[in-house]
PDB file of N, CA and C in Angstrom:
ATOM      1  N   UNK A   1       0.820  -1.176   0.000  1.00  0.00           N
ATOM      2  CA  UNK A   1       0.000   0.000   0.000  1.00  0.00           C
ATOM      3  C   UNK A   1       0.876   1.256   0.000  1.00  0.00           C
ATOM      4  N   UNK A   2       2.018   1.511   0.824  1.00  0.00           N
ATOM      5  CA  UNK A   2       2.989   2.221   0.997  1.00  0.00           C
ATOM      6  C   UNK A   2       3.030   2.919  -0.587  1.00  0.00           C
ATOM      7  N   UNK A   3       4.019   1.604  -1.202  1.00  0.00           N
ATOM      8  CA  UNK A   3       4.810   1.938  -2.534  1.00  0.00           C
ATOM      9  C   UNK A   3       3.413   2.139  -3.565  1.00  0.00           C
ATOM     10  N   UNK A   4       2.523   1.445  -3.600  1.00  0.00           N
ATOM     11  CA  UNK A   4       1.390   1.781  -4.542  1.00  0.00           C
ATOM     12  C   UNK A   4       0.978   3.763  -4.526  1.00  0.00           C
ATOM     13  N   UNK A   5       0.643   3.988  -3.254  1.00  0.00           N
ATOM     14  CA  UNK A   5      -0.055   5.417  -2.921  1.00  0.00           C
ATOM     15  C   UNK A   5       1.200   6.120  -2.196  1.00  0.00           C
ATOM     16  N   UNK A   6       1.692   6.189  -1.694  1.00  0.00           N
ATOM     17  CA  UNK A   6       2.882   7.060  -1.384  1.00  0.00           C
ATOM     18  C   UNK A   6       3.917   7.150  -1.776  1.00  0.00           C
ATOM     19  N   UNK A   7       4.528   6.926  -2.731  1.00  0.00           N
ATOM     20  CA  UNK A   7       5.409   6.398  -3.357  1.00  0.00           C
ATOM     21  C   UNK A   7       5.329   8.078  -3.800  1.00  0.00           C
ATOM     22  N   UNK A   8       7.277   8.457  -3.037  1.00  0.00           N
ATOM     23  CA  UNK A   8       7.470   9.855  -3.503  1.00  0.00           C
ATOM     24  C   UNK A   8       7.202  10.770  -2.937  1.00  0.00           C
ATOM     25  N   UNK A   9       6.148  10.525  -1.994  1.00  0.00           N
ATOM     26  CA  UNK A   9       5.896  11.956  -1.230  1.00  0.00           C
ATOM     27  C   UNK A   9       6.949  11.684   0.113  1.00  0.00           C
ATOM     28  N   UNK A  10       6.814  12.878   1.039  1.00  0.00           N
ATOM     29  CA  UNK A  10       7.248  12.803   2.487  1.00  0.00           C
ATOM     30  C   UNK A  10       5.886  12.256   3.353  1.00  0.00           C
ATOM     31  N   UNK A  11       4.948  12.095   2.810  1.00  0.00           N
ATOM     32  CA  UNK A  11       3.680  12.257   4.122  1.00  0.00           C
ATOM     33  C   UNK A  11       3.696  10.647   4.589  1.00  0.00           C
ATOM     34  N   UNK A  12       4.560   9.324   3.909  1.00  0.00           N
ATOM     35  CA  UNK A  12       4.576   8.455   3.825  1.00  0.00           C
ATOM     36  C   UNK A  12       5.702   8.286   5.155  1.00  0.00           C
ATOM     37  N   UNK A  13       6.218   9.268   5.748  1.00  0.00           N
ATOM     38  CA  UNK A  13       6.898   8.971   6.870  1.00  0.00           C
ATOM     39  C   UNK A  13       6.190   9.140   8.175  1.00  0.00           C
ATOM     40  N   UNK A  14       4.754   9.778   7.910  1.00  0.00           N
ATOM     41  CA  UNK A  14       3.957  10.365   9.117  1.00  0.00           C
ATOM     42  C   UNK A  14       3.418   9.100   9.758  1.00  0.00           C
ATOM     43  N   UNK A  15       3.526   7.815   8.749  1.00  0.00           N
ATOM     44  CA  UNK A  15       3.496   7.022   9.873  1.00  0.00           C
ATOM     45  C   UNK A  15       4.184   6.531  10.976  1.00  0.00           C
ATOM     46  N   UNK A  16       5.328   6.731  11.046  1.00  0.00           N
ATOM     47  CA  UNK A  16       6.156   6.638  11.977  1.00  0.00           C
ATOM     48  C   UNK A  16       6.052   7.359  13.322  1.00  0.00           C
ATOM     49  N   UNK A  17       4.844   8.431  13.199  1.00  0.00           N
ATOM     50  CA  UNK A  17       4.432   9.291  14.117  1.00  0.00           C
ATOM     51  C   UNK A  17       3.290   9.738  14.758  1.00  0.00           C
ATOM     52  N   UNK A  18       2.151   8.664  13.350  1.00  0.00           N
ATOM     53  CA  UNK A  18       1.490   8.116  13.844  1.00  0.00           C
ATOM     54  C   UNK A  18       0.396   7.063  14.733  1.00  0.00           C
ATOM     55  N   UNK A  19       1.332   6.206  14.773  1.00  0.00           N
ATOM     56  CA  UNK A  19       1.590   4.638  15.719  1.00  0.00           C
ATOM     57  C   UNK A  19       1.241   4.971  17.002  1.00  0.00           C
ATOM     58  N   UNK A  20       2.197   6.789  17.492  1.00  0.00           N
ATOM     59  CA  UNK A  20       1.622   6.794  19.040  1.00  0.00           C
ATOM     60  C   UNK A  20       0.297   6.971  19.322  1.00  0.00           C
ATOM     61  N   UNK A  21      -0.755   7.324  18.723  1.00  0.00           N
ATOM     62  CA  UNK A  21      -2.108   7.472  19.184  1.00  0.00           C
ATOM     63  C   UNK A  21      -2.755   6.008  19.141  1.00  0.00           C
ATOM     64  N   UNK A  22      -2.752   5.891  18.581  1.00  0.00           N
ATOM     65  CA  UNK A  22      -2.961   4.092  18.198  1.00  0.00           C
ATOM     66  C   UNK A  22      -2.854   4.104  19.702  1.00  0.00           C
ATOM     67  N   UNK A  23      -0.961   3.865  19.796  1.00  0.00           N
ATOM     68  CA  UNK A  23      -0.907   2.720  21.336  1.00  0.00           C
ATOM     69  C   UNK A  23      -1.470   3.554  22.075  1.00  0.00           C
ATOM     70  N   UNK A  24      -1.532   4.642  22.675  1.00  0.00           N
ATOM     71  CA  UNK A  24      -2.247   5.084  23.742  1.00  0.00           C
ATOM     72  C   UNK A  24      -3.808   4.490  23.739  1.00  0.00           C
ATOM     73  N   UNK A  25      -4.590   4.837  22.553  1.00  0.00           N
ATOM     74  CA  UNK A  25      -5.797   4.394  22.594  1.00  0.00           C
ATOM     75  C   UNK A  25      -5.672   3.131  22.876  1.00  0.00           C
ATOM     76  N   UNK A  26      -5.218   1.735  22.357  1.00  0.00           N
ATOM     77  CA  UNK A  26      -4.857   0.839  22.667  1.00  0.00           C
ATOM     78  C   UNK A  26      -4.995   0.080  23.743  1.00  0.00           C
ATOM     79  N   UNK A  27      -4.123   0.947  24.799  1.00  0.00           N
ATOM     80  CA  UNK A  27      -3.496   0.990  26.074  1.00  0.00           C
ATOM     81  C   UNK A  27      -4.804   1.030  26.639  1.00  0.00           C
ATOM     82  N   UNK A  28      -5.417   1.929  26.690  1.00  0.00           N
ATOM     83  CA  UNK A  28      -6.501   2.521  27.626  1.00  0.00           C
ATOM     84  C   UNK A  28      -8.023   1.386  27.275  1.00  0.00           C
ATOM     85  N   UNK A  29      -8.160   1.235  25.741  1.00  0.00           N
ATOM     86  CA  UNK A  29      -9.224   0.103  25.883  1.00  0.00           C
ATOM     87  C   UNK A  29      -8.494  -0.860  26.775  1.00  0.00           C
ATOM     88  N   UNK A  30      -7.688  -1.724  26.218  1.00  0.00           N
ATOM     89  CA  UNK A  30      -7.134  -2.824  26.766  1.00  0.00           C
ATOM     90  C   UNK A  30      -7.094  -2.918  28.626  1.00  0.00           C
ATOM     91  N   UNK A  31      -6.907  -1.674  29.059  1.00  0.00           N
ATOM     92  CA  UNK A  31      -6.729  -1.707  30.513  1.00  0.00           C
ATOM     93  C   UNK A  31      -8.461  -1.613  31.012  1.00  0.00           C
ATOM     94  N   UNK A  32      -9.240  -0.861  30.242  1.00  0.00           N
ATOM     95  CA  UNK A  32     -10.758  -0.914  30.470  1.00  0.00           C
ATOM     96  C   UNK A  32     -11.556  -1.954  30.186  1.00  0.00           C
ATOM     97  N   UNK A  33     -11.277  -2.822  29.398  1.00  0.00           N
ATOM     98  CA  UNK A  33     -11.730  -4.120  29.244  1.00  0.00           C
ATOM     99  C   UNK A  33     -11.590  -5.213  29.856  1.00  0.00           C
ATOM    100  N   UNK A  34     -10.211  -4.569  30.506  1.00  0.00           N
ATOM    101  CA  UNK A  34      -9.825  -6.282  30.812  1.00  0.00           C
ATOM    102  C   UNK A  34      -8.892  -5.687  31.859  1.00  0.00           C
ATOM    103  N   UNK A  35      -9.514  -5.581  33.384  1.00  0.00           N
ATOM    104  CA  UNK A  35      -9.095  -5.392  34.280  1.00  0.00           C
ATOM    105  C   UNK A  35      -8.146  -6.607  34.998  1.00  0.00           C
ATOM    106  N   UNK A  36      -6.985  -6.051  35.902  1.00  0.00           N
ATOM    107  CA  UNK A  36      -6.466  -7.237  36.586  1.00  0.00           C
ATOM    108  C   UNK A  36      -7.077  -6.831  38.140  1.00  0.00           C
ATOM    109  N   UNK A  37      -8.022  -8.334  37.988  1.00  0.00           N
ATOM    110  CA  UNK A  37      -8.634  -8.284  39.785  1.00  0.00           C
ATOM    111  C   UNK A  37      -8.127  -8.930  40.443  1.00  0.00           C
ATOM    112  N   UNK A  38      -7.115 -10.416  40.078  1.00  0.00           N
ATOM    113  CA  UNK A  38      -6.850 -10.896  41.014  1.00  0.00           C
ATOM    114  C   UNK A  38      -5.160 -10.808  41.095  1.00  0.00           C
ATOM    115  N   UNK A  39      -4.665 -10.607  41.995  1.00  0.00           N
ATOM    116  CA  UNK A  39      -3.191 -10.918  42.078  1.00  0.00           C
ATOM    117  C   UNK A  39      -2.369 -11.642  41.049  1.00  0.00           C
ATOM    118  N   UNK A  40      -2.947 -12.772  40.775  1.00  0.00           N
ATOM    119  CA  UNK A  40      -2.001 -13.889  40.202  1.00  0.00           C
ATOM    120  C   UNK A  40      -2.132 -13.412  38.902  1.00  0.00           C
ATOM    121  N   UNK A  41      -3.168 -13.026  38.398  1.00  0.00           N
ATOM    122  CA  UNK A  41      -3.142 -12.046  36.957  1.00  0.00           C
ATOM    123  C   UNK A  41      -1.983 -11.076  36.478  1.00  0.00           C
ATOM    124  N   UNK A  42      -1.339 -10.237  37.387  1.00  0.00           N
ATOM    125  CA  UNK A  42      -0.251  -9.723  37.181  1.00  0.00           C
ATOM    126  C   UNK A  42       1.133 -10.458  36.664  1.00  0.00           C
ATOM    127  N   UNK A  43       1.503  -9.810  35.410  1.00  0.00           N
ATOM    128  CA  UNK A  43       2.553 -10.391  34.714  1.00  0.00           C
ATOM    129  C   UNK A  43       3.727  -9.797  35.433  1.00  0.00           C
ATOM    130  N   UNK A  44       4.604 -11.294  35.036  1.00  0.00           N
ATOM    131  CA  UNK A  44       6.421 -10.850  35.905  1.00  0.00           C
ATOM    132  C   UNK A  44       7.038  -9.621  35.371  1.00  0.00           C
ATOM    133  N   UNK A  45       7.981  -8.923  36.158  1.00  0.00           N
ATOM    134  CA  UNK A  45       8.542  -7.405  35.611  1.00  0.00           C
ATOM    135  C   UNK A  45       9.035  -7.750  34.573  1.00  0.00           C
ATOM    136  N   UNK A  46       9.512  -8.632  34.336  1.00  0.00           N
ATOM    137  CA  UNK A  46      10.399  -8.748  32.741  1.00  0.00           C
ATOM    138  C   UNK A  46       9.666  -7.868  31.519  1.00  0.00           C
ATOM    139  N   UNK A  47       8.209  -8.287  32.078  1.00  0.00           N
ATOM    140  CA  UNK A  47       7.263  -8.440  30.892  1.00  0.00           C
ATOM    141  C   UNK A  47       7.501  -6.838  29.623  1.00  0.00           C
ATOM    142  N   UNK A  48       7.008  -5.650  31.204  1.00  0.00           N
ATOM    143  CA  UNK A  48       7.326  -4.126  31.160  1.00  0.00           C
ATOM    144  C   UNK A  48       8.173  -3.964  30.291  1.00  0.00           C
ATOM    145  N   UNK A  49       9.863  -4.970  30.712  1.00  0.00           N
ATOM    146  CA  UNK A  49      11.140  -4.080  29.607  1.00  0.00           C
ATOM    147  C   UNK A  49      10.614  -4.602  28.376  1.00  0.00           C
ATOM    148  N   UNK A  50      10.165  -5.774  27.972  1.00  0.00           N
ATOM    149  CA  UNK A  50      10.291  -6.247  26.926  1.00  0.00           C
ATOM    150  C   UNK A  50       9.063  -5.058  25.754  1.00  0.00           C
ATOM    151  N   UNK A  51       7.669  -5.154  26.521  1.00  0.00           N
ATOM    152  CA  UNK A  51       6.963  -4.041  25.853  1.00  0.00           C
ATOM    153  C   UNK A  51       8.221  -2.673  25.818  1.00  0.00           C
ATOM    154  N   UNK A  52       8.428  -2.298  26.385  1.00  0.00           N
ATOM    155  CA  UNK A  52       9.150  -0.520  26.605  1.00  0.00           C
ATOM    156  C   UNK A  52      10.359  -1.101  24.774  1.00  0.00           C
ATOM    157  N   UNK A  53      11.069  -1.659  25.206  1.00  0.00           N
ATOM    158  CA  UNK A  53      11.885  -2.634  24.166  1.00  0.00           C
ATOM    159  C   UNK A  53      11.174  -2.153  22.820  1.00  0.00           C
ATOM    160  N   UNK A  54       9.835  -3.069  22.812  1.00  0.00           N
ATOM    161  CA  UNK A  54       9.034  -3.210  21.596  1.00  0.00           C
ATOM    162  C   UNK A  54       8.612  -1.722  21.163  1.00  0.00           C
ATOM    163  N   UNK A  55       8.102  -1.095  21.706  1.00  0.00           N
ATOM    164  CA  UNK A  55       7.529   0.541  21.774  1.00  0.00           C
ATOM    165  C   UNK A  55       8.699   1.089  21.022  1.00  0.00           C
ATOM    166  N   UNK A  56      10.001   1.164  21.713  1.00  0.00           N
ATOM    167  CA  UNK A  56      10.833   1.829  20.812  1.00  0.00           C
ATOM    168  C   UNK A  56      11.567   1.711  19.845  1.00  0.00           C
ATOM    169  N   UNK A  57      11.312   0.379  19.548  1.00  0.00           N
ATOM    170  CA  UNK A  57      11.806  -0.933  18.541  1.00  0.00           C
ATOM    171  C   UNK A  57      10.706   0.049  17.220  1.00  0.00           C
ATOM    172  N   UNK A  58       9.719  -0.435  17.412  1.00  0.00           N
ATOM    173  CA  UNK A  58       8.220  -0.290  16.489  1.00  0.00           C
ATOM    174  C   UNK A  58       8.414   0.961  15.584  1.00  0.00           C
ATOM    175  N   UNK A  59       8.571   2.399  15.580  1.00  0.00           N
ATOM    176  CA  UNK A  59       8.853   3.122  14.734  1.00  0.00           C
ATOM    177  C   UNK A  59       9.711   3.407  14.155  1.00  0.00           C
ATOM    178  N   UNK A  60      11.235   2.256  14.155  1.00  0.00           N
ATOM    179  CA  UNK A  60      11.999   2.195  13.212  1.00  0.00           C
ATOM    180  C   UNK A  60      11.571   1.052  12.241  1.00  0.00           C
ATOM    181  N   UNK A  61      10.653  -0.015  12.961  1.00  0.00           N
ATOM    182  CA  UNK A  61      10.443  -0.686  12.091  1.00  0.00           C
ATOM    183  C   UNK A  61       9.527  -0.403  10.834  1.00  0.00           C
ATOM    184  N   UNK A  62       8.713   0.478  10.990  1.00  0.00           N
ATOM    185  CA  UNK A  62       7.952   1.451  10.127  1.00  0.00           C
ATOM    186  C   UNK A  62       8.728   2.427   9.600  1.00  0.00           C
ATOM    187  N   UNK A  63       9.937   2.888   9.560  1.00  0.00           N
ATOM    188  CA  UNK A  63      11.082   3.528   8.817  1.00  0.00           C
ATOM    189  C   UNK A  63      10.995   2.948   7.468  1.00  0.00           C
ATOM    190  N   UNK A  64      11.785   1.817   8.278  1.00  0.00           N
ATOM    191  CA  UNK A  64      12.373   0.638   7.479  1.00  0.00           C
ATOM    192  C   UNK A  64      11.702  -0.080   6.584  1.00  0.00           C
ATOM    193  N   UNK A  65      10.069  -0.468   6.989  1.00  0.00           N
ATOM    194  CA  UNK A  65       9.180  -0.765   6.001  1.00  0.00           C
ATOM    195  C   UNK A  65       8.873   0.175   4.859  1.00  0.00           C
ATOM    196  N   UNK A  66       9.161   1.768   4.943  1.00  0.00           N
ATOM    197  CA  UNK A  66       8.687   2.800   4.309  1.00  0.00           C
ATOM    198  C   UNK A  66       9.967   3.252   2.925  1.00  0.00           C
ATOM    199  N   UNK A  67      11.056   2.776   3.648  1.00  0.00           N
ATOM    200  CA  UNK A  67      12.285   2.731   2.761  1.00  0.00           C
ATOM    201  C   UNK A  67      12.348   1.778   2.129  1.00  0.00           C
ATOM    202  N   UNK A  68      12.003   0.364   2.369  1.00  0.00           N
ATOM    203  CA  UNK A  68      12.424  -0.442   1.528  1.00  0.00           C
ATOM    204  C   UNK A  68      11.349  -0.339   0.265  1.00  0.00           C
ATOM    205  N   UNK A  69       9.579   0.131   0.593  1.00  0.00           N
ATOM    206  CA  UNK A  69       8.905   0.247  -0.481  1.00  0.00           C
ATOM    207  C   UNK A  69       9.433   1.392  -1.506  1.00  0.00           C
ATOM    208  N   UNK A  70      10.161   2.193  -0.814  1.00  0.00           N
ATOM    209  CA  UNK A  70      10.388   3.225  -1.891  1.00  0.00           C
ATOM    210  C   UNK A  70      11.072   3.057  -2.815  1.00  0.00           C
ATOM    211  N   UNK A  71      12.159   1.855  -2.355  1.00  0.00           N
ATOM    212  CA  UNK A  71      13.374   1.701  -3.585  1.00  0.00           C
ATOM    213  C   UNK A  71      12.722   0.675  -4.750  1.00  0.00           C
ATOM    214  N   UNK A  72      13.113   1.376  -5.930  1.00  0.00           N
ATOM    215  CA  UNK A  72      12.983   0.915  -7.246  1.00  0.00           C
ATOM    216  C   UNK A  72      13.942  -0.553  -7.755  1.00  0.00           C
ATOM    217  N   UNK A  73      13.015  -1.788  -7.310  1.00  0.00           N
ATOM    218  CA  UNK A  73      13.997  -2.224  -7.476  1.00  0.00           C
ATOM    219  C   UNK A  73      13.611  -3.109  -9.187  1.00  0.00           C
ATOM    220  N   UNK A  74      14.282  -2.848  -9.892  1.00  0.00           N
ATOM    221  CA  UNK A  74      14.286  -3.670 -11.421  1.00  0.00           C
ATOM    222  C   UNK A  74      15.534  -4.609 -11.906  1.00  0.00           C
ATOM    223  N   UNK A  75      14.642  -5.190 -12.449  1.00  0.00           N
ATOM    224  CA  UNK A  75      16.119  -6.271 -12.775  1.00  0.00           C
ATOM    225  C   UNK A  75      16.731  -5.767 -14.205  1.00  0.00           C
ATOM    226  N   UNK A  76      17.874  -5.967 -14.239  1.00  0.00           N
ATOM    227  CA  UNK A  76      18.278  -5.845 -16.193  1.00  0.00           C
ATOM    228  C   UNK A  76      18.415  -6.858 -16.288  1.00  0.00           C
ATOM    229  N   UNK A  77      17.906  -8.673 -16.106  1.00  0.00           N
ATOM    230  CA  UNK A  77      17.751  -9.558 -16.492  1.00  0.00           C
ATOM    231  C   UNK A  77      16.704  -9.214 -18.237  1.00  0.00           C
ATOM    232  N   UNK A  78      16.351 -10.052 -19.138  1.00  0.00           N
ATOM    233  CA  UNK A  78      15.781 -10.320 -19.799  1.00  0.00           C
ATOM    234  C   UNK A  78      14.653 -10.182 -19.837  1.00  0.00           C
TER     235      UNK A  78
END
């Protein structure tokens, strides 16, 4: 979808900046839906770095998806 419709402009990087509303909204259903009532429900601390990890992982990976659609790639095969 990227390389089909954005292909060439800059506005094709605004996703990278748009992801944070997402997770916030996200965040907030997910914690309103689905409350932790009982103790044992709570996940081990590990869990935290690994999301925090992923969060700041996630908008390079949308860089990176946005660059690789852009490049032209053709063969001079036959």
């Amino acid at each position: 979808m990227t390389k089909k419709y954005l292909i060439g402009k800059k506005s094709m990087y605004f996703t990278t900046i748009l992801w944070f509303p997402y997770l916030v909204l996200f965040i907030n259903l997910f914690a309103a839906w689905s409350p932790i009532t009982e103790a044992a429900d709570k996940p081990v601390p590990v869990t935290g770095l690994i999301i925090i990890g992923a969060m700041i992982i996630y908008p390079f990976y949308i860089v990176m998806i946005n660059i690789i659609s852009s490049i032209n790639f053709k063969s001079d095969a036959g």
